[in-house]
PDB file of N, CA and C in Angstrom:
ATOM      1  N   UNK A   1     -17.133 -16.538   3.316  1.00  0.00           N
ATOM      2  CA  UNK A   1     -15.748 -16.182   3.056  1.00  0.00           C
ATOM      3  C   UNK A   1     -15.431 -14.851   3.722  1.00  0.00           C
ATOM      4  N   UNK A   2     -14.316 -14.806   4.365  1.00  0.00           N
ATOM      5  CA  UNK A   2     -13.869 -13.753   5.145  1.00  0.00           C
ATOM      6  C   UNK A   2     -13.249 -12.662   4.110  1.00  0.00           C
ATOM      7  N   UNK A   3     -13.817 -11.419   3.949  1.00  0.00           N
ATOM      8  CA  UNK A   3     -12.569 -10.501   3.358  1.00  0.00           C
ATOM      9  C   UNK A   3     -11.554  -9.723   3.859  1.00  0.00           C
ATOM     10  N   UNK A   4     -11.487 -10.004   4.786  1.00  0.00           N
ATOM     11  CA  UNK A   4     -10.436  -9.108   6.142  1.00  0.00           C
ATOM     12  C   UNK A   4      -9.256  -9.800   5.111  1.00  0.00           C
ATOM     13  N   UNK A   5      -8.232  -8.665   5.296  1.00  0.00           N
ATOM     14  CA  UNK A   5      -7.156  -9.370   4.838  1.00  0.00           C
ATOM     15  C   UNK A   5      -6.312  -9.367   5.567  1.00  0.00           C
ATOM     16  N   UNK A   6      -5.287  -9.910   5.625  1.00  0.00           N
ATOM     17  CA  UNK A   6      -4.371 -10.233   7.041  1.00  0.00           C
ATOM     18  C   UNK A   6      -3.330  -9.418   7.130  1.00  0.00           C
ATOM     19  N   UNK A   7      -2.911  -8.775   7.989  1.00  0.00           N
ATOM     20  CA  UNK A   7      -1.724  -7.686   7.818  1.00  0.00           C
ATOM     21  C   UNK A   7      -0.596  -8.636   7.041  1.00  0.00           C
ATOM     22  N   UNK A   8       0.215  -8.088   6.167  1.00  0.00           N
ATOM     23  CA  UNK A   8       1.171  -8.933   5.222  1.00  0.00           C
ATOM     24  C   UNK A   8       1.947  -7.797   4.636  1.00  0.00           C
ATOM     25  N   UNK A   9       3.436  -7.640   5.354  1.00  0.00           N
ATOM     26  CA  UNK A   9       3.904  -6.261   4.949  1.00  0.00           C
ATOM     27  C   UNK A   9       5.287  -6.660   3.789  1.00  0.00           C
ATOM     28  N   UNK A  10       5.004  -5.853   2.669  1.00  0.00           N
ATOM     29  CA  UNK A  10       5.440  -6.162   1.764  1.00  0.00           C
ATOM     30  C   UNK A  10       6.100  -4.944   1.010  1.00  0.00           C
ATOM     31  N   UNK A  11       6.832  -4.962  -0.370  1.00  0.00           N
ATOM     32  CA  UNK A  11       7.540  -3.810  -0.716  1.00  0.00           C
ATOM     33  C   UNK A  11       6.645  -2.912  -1.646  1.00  0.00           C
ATOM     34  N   UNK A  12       7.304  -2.008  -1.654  1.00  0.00           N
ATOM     35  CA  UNK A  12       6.441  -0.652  -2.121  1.00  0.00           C
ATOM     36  C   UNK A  12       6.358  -1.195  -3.798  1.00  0.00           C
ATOM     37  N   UNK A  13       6.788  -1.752  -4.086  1.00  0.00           N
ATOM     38  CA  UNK A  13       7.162  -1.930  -5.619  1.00  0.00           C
ATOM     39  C   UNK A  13       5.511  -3.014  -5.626  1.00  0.00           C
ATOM     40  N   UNK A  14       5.946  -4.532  -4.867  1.00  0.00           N
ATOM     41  CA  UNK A  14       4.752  -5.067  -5.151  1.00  0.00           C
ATOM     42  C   UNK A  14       3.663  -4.804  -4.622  1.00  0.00           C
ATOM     43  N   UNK A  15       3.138  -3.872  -3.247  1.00  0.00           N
ATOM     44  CA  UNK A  15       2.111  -3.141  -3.224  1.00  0.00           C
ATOM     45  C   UNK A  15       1.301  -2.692  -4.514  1.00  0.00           C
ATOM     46  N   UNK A  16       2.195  -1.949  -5.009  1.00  0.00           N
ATOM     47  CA  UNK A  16       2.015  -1.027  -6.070  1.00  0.00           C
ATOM     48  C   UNK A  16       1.525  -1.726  -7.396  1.00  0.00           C
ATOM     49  N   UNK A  17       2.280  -2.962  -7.460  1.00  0.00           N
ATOM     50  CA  UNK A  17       1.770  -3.774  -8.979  1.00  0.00           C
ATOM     51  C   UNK A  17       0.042  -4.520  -8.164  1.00  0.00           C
ATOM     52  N   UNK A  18       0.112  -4.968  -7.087  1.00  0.00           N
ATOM     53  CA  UNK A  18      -1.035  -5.405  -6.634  1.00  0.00           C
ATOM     54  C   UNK A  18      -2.283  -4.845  -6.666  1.00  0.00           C
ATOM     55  N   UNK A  19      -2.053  -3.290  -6.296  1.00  0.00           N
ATOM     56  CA  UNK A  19      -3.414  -2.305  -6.200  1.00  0.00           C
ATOM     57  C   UNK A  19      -3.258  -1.515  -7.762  1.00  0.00           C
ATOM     58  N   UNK A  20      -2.445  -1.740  -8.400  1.00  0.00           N
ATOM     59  CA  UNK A  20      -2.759  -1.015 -10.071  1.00  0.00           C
ATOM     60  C   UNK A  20      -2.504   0.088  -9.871  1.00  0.00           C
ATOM     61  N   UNK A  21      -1.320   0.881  -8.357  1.00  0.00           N
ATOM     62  CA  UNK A  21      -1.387   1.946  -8.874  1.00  0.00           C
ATOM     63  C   UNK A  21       0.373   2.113  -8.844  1.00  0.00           C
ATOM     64  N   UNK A  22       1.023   3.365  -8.258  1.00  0.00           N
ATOM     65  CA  UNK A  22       2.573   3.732  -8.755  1.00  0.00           C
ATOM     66  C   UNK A  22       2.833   3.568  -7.277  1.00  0.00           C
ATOM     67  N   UNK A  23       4.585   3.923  -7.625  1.00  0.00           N
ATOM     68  CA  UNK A  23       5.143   3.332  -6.246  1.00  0.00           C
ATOM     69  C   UNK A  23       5.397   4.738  -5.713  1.00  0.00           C
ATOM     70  N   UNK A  24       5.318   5.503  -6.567  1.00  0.00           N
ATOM     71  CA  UNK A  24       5.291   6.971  -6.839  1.00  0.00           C
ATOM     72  C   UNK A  24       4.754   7.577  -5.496  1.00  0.00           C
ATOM     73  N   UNK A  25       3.077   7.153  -6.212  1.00  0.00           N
ATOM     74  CA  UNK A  25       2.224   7.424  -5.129  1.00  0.00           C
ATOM     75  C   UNK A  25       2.029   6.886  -3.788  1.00  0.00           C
ATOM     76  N   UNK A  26       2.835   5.835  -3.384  1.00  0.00           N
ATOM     77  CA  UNK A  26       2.736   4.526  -2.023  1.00  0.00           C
ATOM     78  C   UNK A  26       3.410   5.324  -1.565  1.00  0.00           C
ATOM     79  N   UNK A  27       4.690   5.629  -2.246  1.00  0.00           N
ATOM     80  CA  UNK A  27       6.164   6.319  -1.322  1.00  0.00           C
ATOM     81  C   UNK A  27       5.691   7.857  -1.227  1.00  0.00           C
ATOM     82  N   UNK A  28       5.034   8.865  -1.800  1.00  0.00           N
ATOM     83  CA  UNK A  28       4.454   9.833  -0.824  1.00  0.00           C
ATOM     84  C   UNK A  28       3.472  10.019   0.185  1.00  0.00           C
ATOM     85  N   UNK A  29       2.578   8.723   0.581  1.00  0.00           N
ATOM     86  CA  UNK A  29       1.886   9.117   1.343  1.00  0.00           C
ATOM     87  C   UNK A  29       2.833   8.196   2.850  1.00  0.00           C
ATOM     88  N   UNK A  30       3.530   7.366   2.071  1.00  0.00           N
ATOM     89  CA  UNK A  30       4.535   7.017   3.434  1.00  0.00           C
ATOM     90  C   UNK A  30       5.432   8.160   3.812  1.00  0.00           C
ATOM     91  N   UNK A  31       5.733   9.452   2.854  1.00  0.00           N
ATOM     92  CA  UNK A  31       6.761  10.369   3.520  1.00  0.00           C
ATOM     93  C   UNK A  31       5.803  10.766   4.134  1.00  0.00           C
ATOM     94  N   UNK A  32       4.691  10.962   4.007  1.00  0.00           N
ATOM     95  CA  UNK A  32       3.508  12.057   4.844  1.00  0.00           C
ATOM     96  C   UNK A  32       2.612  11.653   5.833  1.00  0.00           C
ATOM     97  N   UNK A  33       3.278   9.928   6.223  1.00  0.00           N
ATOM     98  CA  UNK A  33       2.983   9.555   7.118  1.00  0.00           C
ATOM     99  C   UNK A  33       1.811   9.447   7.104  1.00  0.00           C
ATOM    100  N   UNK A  34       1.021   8.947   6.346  1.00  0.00           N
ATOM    101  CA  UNK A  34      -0.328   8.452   6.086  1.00  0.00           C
ATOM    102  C   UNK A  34      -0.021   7.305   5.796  1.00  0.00           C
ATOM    103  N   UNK A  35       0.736   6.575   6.116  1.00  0.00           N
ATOM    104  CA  UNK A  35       0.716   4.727   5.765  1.00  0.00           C
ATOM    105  C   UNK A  35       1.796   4.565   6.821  1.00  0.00           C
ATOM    106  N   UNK A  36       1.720   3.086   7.355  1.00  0.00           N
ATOM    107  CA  UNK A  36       2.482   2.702   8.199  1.00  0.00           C
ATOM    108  C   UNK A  36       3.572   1.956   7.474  1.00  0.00           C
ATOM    109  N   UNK A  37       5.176   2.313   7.750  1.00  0.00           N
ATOM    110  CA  UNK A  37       6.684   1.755   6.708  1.00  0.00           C
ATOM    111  C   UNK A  37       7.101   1.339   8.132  1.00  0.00           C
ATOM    112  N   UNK A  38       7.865   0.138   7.290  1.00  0.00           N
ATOM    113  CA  UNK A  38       9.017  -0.326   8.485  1.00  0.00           C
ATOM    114  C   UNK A  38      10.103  -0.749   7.215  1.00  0.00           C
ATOM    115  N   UNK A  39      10.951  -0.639   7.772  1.00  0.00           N
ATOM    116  CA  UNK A  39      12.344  -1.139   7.184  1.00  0.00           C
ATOM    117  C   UNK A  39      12.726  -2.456   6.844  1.00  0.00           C
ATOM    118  N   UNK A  40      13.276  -3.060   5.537  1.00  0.00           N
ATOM    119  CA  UNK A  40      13.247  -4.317   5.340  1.00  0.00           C
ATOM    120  C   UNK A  40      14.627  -4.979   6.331  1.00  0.00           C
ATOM    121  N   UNK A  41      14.472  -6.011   6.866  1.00  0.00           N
ATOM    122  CA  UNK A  41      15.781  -5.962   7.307  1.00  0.00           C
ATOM    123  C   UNK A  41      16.916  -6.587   6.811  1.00  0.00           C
ATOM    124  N   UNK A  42      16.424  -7.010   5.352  1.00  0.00           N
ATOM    125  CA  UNK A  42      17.201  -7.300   4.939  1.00  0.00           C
ATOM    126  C   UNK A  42      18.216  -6.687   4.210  1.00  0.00           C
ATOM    127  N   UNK A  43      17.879  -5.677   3.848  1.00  0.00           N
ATOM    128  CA  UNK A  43      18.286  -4.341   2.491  1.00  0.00           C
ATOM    129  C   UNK A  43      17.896  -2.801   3.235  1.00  0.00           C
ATOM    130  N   UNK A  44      18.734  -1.953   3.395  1.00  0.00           N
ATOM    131  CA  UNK A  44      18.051  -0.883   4.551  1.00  0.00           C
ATOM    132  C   UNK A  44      17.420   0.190   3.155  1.00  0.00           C
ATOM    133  N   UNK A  45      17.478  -0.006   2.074  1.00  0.00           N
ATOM    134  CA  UNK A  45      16.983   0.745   0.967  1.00  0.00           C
ATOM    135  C   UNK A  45      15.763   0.712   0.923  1.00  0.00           C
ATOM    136  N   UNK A  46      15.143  -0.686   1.549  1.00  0.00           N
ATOM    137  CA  UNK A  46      13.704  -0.938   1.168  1.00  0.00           C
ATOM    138  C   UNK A  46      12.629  -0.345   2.082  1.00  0.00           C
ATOM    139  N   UNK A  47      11.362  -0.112   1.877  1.00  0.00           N
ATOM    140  CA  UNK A  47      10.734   0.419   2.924  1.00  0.00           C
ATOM    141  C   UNK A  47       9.789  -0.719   2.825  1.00  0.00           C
ATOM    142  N   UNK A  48       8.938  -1.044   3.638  1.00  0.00           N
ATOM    143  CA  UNK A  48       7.745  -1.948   3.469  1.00  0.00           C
ATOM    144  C   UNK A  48       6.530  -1.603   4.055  1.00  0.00           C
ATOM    145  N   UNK A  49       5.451  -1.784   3.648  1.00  0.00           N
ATOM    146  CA  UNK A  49       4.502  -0.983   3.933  1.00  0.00           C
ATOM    147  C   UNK A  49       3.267  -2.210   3.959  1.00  0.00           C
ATOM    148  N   UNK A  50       2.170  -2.069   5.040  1.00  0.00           N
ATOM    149  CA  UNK A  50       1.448  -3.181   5.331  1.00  0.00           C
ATOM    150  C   UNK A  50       0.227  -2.962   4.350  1.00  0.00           C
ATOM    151  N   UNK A  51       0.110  -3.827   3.439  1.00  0.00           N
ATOM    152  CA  UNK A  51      -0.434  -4.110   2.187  1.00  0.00           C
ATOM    153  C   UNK A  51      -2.058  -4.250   2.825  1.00  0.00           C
ATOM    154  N   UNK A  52      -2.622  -4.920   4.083  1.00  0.00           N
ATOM    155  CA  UNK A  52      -4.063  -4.526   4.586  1.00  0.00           C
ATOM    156  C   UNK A  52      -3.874  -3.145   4.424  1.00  0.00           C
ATOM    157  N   UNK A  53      -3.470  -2.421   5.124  1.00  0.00           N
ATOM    158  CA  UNK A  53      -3.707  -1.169   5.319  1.00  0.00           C
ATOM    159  C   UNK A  53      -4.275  -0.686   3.614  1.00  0.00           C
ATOM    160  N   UNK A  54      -3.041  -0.414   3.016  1.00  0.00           N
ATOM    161  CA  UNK A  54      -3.133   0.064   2.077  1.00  0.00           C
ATOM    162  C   UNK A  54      -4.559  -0.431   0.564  1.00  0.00           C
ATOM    163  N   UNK A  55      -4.713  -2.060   1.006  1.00  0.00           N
ATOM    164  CA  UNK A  55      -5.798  -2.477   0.016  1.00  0.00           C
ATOM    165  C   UNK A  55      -7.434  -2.074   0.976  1.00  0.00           C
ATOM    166  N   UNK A  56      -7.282  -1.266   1.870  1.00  0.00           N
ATOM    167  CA  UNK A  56      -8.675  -0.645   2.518  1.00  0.00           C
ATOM    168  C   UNK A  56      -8.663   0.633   1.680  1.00  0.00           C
ATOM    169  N   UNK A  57      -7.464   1.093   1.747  1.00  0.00           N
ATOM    170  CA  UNK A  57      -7.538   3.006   1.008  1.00  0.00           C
ATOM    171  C   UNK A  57      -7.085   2.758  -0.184  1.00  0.00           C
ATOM    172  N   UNK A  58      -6.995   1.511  -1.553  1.00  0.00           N
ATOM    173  CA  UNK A  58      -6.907   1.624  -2.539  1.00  0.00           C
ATOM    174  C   UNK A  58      -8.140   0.708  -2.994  1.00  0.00           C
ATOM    175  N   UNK A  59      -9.229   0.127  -1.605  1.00  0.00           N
ATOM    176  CA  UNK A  59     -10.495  -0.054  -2.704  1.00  0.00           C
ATOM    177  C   UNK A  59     -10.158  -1.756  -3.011  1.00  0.00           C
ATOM    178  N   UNK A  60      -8.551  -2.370  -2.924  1.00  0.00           N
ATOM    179  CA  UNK A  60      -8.800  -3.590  -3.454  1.00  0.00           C
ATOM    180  C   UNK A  60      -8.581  -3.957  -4.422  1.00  0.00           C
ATOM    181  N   UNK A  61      -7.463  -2.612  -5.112  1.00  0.00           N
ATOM    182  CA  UNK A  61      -7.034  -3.147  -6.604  1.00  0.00           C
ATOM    183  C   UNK A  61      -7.611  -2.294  -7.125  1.00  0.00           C
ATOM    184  N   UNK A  62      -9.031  -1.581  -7.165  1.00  0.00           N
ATOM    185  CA  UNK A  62      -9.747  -0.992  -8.341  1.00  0.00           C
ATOM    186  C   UNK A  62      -9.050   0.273  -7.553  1.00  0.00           C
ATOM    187  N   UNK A  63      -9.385   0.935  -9.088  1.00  0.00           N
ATOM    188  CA  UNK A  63      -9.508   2.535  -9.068  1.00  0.00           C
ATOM    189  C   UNK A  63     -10.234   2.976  -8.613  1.00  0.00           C
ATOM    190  N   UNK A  64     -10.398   3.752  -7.562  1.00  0.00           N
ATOM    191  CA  UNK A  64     -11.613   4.936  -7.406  1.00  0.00           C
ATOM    192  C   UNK A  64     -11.370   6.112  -8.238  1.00  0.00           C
ATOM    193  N   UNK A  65     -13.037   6.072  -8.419  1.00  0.00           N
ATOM    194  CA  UNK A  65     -12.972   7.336  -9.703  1.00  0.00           C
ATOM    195  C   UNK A  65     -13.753   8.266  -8.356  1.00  0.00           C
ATOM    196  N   UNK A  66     -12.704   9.691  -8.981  1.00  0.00           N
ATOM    197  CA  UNK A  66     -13.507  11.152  -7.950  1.00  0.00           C
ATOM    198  C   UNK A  66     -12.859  11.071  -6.507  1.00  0.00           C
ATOM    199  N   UNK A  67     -13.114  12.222  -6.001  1.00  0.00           N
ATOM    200  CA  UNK A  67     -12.353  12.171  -5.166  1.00  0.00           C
ATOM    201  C   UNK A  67     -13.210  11.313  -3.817  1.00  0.00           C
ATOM    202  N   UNK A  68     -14.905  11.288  -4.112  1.00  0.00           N
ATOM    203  CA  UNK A  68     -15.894  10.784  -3.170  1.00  0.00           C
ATOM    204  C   UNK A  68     -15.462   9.731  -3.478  1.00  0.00           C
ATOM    205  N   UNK A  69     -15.267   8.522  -4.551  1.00  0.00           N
ATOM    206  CA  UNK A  69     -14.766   6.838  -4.375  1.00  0.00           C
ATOM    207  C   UNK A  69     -16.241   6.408  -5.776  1.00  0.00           C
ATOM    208  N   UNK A  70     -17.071   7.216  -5.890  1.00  0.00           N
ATOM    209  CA  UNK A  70     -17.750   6.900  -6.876  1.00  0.00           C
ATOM    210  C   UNK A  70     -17.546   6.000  -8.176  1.00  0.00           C
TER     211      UNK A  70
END
Protein backbone atom coordinates (compact mmCIF):
# COMPACT_ATOMS: atom_id res chain seq x y z
CA UNK A 1 0.00 0.00 0.00
CA UNK A 2 1.23 3.33 -1.09
CA UNK A 3 1.21 6.20 1.60
CA UNK A 4 2.08 9.11 -0.64
CA UNK A 5 -0.87 11.06 -0.60
CA UNK A 6 -1.96 12.80 -3.62
CA UNK A 7 -1.87 16.55 -3.78
CA UNK A 8 -5.80 17.34 -3.04
CA UNK A 9 -6.25 21.07 -2.28
CA UNK A 10 -8.89 21.72 -0.02
CA UNK A 11 -10.29 24.44 2.58
CA UNK A 12 -8.61 25.59 5.58
CA UNK A 13 -11.64 24.68 7.67
CA UNK A 14 -11.55 20.89 6.44
CA UNK A 15 -7.76 20.64 6.51
CA UNK A 16 -8.07 21.57 9.91
CA UNK A 17 -10.96 19.05 11.07
CA UNK A 18 -8.79 16.31 9.12
CA UNK A 19 -5.33 16.81 10.93
CA UNK A 20 -7.12 17.55 14.58
CA UNK A 21 -5.75 20.74 14.63
CA UNK A 22 -7.27 24.80 14.28
CA UNK A 23 -7.80 26.75 11.29
CA UNK A 24 -6.23 29.25 13.49
CA UNK A 25 -3.09 27.65 13.15
CA UNK A 26 -3.34 26.52 9.03
CA UNK A 27 -4.20 30.30 8.35
CA UNK A 28 -0.91 31.57 10.12
CA UNK A 29 1.51 29.60 8.69
CA UNK A 30 -0.22 30.38 5.20
CA UNK A 31 0.22 34.27 6.12
CA UNK A 32 3.94 33.32 6.75
CA UNK A 33 4.13 31.59 3.80
CA UNK A 34 5.11 28.32 5.05
CA UNK A 35 2.24 26.46 3.23
CA UNK A 36 1.29 26.71 -0.26
CA UNK A 37 -2.73 28.82 -0.66
CA UNK A 38 -4.42 29.33 -3.79
CA UNK A 39 -7.71 30.93 -4.03
CA UNK A 40 -11.01 29.10 -4.29
CA UNK A 41 -12.49 30.09 -7.42
CA UNK A 42 -15.41 29.81 -6.50
CA UNK A 43 -15.80 32.22 -3.34
CA UNK A 44 -12.66 34.75 -3.32
CA UNK A 45 -13.00 34.54 0.74
CA UNK A 46 -11.69 31.08 0.68
CA UNK A 47 -8.10 30.18 0.71
CA UNK A 48 -7.17 26.52 -0.05
CA UNK A 49 -4.30 24.95 0.94
CA UNK A 50 -2.78 21.49 -0.43
CA UNK A 51 -3.76 19.02 2.26
CA UNK A 52 -0.36 16.54 1.08
CA UNK A 53 1.63 19.21 1.99
CA UNK A 54 0.20 19.94 5.12
CA UNK A 55 -0.56 15.98 6.35
CA UNK A 56 3.63 15.59 5.96
CA UNK A 57 4.08 18.66 8.66
CA UNK A 58 1.02 17.60 10.76
CA UNK A 59 2.33 13.87 11.09
CA UNK A 60 -1.09 12.54 9.53
CA UNK A 61 -3.67 13.60 11.87
CA UNK A 62 -1.67 12.87 15.11
CA UNK A 63 -0.29 15.34 17.35
CA UNK A 64 3.27 15.75 17.71
CA UNK A 65 4.22 16.07 21.16
CA UNK A 66 7.59 18.58 21.69
CA UNK A 67 8.89 20.54 19.55
CA UNK A 68 11.48 17.39 18.21
CA UNK A 69 7.96 15.29 17.00
CA UNK A 70 8.58 12.82 19.94
Amino acid sequence: MNDEIQEEWVTMSEAARRLRTTINKISRMADKGQIQTHKDPYDDRVRLVNYAELYQIFGGGRRLRGRSGQ
